[in-house]
C-alpha atoms as a PDB file:
ATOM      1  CA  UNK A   1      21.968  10.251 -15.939  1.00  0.00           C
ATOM      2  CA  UNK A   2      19.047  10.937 -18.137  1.00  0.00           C
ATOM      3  CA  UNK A   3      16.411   8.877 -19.173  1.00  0.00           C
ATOM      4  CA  UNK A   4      16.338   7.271 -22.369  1.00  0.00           C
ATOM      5  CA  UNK A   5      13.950   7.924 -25.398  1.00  0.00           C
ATOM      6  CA  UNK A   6      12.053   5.051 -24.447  1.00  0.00           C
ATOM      7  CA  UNK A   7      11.250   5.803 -20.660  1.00  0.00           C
ATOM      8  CA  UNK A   8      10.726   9.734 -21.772  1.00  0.00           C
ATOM      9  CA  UNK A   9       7.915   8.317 -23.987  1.00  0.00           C
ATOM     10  CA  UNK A  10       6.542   6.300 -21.197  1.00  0.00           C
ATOM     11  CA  UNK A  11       6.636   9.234 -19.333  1.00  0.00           C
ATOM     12  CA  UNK A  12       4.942  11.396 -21.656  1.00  0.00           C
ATOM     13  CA  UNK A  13       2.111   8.706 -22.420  1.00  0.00           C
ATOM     14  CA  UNK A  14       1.481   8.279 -18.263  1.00  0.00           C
ATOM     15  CA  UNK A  15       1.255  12.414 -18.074  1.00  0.00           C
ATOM     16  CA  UNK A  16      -1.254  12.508 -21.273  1.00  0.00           C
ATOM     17  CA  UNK A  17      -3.701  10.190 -19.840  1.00  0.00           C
ATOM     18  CA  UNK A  18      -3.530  11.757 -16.559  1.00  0.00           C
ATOM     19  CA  UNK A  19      -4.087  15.443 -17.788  1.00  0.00           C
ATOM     20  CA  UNK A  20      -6.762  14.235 -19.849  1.00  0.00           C
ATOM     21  CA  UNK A  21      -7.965  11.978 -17.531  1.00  0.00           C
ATOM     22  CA  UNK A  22      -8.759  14.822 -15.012  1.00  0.00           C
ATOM     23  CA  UNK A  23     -10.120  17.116 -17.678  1.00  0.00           C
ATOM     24  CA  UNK A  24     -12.523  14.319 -18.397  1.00  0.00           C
ATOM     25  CA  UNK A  25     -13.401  13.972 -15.014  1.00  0.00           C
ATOM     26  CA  UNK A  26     -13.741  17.826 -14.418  1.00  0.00           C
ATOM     27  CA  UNK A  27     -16.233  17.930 -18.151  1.00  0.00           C
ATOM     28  CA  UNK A  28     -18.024  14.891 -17.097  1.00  0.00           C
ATOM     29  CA  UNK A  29     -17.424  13.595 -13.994  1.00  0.00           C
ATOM     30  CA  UNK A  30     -15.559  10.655 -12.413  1.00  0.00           C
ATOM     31  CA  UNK A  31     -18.381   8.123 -12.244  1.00  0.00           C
ATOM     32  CA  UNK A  32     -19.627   8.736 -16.249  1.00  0.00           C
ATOM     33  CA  UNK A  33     -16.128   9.046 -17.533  1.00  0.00           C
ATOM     34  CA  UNK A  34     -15.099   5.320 -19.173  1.00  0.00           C
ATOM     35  CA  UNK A  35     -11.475   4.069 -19.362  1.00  0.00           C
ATOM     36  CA  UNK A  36     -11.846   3.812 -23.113  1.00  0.00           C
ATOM     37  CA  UNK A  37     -12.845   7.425 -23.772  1.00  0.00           C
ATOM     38  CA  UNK A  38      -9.187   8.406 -21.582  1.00  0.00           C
ATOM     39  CA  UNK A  39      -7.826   6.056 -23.712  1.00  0.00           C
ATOM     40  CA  UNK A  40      -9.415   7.562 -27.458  1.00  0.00           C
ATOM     41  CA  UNK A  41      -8.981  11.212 -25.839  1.00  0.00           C
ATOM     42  CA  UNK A  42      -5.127   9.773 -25.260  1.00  0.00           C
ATOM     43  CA  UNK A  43      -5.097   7.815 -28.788  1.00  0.00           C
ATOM     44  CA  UNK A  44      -3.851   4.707 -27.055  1.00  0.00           C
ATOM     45  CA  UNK A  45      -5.832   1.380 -27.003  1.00  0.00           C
ATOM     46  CA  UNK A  46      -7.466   0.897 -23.630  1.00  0.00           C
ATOM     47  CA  UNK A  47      -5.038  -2.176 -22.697  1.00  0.00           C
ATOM     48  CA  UNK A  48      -2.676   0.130 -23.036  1.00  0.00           C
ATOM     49  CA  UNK A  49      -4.314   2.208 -20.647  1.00  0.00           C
ATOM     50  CA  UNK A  50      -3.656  -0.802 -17.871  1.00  0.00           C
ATOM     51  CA  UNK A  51       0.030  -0.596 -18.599  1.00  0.00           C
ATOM     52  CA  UNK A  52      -0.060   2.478 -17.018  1.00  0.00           C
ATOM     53  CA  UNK A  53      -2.509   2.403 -14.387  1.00  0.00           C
ATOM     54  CA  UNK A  54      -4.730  -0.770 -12.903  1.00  0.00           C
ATOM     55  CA  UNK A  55      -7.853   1.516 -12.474  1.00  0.00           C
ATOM     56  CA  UNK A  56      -9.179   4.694 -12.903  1.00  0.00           C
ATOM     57  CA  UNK A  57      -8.671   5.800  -9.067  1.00  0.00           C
ATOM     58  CA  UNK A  58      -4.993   5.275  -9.848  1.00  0.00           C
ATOM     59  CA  UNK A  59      -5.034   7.958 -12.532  1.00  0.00           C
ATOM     60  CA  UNK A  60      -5.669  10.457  -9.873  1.00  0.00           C
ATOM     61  CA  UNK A  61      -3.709   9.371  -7.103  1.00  0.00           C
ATOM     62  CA  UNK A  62      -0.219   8.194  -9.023  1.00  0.00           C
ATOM     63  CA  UNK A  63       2.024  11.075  -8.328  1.00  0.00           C
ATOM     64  CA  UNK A  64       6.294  10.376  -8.119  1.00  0.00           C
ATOM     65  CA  UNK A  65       5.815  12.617  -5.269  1.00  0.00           C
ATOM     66  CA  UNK A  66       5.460  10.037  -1.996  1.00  0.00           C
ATOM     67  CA  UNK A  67       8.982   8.534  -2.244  1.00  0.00           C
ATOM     68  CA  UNK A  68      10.569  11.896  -3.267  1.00  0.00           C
ATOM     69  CA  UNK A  69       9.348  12.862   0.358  1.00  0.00           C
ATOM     70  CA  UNK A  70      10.025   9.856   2.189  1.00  0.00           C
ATOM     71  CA  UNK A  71      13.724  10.189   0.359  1.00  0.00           C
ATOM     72  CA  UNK A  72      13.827  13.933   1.646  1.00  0.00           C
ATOM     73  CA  UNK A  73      12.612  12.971   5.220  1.00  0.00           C
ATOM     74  CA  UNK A  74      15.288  10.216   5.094  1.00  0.00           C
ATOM     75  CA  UNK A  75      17.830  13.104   4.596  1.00  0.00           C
ATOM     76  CA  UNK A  76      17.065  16.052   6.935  1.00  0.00           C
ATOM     77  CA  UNK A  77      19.508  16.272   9.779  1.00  0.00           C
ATOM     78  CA  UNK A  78      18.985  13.612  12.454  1.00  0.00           C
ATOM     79  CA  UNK A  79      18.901  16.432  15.258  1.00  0.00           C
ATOM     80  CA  UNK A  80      15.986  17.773  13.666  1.00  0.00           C
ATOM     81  CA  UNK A  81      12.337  16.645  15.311  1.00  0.00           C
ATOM     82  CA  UNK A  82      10.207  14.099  13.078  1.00  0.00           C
ATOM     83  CA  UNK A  83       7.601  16.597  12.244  1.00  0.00           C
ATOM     84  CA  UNK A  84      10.333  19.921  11.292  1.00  0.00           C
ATOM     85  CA  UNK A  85      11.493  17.038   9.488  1.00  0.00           C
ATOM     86  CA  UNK A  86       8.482  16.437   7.385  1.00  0.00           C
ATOM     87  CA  UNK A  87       7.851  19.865   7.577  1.00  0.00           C
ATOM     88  CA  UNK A  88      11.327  20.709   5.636  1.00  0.00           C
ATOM     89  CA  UNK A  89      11.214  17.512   3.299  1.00  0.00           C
ATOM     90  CA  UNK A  90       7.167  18.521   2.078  1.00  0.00           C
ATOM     91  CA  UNK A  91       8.102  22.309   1.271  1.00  0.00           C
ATOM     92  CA  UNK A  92      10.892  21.347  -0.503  1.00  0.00           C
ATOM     93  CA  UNK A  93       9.305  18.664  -2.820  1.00  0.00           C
ATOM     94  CA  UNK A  94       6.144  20.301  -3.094  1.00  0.00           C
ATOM     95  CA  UNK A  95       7.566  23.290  -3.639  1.00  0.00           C
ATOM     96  CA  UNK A  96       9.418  22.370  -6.204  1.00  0.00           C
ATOM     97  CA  UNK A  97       6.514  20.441  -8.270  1.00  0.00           C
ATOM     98  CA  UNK A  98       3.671  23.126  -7.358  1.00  0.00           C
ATOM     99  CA  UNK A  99       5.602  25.551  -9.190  1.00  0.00           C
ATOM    100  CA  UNK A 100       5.172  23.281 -12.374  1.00  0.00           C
ATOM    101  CA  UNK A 101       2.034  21.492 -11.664  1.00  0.00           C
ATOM    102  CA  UNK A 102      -0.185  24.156  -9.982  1.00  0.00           C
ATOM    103  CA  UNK A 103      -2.999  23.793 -11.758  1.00  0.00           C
ATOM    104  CA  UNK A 104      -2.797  20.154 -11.895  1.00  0.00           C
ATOM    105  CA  UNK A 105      -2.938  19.559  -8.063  1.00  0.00           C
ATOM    106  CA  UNK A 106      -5.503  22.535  -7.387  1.00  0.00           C
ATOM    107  CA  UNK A 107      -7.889  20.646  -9.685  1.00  0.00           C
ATOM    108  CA  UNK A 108      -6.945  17.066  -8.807  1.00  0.00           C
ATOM    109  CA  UNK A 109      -7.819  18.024  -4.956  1.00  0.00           C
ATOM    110  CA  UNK A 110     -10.759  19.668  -6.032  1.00  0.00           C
ATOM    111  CA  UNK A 111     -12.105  16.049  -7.642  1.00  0.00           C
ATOM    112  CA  UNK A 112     -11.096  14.049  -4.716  1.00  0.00           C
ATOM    113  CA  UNK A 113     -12.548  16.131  -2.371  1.00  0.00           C
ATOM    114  CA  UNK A 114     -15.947  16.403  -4.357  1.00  0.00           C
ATOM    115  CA  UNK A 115     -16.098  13.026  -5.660  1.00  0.00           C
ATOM    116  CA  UNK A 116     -17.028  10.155  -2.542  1.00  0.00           C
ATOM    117  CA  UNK A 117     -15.667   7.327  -4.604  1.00  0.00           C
ATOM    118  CA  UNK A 118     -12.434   9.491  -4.308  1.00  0.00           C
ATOM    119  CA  UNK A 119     -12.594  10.615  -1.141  1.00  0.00           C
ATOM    120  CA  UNK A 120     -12.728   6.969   0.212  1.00  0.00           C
ATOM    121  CA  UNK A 121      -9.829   5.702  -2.013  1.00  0.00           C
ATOM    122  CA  UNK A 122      -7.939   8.848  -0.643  1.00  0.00           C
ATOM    123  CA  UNK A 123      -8.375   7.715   3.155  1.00  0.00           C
ATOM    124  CA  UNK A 124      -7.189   4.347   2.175  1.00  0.00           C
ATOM    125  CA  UNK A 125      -4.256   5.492   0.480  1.00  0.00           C
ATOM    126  CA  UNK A 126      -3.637   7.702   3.461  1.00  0.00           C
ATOM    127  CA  UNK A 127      -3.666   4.727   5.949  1.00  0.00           C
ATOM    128  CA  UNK A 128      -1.073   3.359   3.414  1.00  0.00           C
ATOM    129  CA  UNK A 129       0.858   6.277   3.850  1.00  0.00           C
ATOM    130  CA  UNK A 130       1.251   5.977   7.921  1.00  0.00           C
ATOM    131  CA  UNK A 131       3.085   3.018   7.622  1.00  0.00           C
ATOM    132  CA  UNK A 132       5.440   3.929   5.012  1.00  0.00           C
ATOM    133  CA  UNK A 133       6.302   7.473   7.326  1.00  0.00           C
ATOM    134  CA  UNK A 134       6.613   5.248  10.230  1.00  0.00           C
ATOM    135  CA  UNK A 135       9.519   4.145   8.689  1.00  0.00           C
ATOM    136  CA  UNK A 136      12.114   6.690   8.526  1.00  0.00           C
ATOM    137  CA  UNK A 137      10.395   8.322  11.571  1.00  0.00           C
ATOM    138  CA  UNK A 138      11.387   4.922  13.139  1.00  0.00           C
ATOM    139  CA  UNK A 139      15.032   5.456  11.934  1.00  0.00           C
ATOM    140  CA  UNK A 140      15.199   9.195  13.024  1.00  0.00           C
ATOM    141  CA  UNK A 141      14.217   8.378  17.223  1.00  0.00           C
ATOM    142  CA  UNK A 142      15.735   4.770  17.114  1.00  0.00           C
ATOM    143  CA  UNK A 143      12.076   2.859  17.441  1.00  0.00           C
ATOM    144  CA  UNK A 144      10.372  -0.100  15.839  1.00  0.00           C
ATOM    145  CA  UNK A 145       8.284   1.218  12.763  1.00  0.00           C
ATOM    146  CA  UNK A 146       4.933  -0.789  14.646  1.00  0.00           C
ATOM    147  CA  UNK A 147       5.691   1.246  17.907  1.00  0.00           C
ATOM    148  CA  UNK A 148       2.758   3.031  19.026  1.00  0.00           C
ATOM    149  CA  UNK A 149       4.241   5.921  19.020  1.00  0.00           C
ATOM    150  CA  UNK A 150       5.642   6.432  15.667  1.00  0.00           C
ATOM    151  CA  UNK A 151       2.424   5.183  14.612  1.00  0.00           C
ATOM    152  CA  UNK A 152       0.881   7.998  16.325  1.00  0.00           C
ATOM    153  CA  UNK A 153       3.491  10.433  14.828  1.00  0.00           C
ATOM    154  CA  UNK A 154       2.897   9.448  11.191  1.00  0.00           C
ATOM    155  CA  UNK A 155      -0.723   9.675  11.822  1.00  0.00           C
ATOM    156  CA  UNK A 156      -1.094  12.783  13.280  1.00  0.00           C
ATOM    157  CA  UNK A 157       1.374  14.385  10.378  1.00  0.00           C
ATOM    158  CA  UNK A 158      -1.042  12.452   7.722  1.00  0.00           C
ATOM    159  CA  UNK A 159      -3.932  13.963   9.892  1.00  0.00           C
ATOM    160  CA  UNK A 160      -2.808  17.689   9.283  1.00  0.00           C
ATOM    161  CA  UNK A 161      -1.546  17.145   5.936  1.00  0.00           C
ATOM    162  CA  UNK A 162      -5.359  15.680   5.088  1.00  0.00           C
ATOM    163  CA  UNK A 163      -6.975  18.818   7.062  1.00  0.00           C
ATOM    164  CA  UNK A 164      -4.577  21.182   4.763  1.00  0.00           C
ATOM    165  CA  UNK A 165      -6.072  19.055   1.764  1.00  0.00           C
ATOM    166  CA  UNK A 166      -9.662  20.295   2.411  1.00  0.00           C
ATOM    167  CA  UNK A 167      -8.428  23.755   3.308  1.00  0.00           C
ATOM    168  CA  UNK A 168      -6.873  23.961  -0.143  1.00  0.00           C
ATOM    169  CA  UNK A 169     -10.044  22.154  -1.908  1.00  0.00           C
ATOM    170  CA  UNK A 170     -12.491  24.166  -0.269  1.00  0.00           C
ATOM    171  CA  UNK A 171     -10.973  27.510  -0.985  1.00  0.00           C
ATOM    172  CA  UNK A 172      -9.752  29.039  -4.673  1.00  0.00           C
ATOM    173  CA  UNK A 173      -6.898  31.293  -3.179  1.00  0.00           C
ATOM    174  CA  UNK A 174      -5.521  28.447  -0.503  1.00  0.00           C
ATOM    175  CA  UNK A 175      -2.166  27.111  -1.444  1.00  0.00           C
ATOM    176  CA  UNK A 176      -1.343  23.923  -0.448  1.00  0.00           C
ATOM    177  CA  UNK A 177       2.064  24.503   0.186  1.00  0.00           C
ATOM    178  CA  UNK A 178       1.130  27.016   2.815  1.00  0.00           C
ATOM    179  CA  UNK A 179      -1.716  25.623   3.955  1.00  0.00           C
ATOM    180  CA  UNK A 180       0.372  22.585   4.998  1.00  0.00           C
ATOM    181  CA  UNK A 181       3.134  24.651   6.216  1.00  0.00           C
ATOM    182  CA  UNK A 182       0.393  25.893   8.452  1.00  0.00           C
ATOM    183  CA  UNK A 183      -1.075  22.845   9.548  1.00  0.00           C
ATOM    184  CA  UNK A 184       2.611  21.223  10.429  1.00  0.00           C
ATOM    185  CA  UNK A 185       3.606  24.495  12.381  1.00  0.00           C
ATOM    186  CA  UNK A 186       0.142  24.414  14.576  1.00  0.00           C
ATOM    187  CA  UNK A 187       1.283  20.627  15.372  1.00  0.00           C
ATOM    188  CA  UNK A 188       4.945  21.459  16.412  1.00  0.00           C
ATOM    189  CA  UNK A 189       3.104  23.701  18.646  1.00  0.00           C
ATOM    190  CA  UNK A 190       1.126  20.863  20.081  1.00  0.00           C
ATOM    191  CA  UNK A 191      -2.253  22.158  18.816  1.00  0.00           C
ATOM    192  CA  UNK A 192      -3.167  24.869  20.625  1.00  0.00           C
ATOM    193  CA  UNK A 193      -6.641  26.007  20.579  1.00  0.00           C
END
């Protein structure tokens, strides 16, 4: 079922602020860049900003993409380890939105990496993140989500997924996609050095 005219709009208005948003950012910085001039780059009013997002760290971290890969981990085969899991649920939804967003990503990686405010409010989000993987990695091996070790599971999958974040930031040619294909292969392995 598609959406209708009135959630495409909303749609539309959430991507506008966000591209411009991070352009902002990019011209000016994160720290000197005001919610009202996203807003008058956007031509919304800035209450109209906050029906969109509660802050301007939320403008660079809202992405649909989290519970499109929880969804995906959900549905690889249950015989199938909790990181090749991950693994197969990541390169198909990232896949599938680095082909359109490219750019977008490279750049919004780029200002989280270079930007402490950022950086912090990534780590956060990230500790966020274990306990919503501990879930289905929970349901996959038959464990309590607070177990200690699915905890330690959807940690050290966040942990590689982070280190394949830098990789990509740090380096023009990187792509995440592989980079994190990498990083998830070295940890099936067990981390070898």
């Amino acid at each position: 079922m598609s959406a209708g005219l009135r959630e495409r709009k909303k749609l539309r208005t959430r991507a506008a602020i966000q591209k411009e948003a991070l352009r902002l950012f990019l011209k000016k910085g994160f720290e000197e860049t005001t919610i009202e001039e996203i807003a008058e780059a956007v031509e919304i009013s800035p209450s109209t900003f906050f029906n969109y997002f509660p802050s301007k760290e939320a403008v660079v971290f809202q992405d649909d993409l989290d519970p499109l890969i929880l969804a995906e981990l959900d549905a690889q085969p249950p015989n199938v380890s909790p990181i090749t899991a991950l693994r197969n649920a990541m390169k198909k939804v990232i896949g599938r939105a680095a082909a359109q967003n490219d750019g977008f990503v490279r750049e919004r990686l780029q200002l989280i990496t270079r930007t402490p405010e950022l950086r912090a409010a990534m780590l956060n989000q990230f500790a966020e993140l274990i306990d919503e993987i501990a879930v289905p990695i929970a349901r996959r091996v038959g464990k309590n989500p607070k177990d200690f070790a699915v905890r330690n599971m959807a940690g050290a999958l966040l942990g590689v997924v982070i280190a394949a974040y830098f990789a990509t930031a740090e380096n023009p040619k990187a792509d995440f996609l592989q980079e994190m294909d990498k990083a998830m292969a070295h940890l099936e392995k067990g981390l070898p050095l």
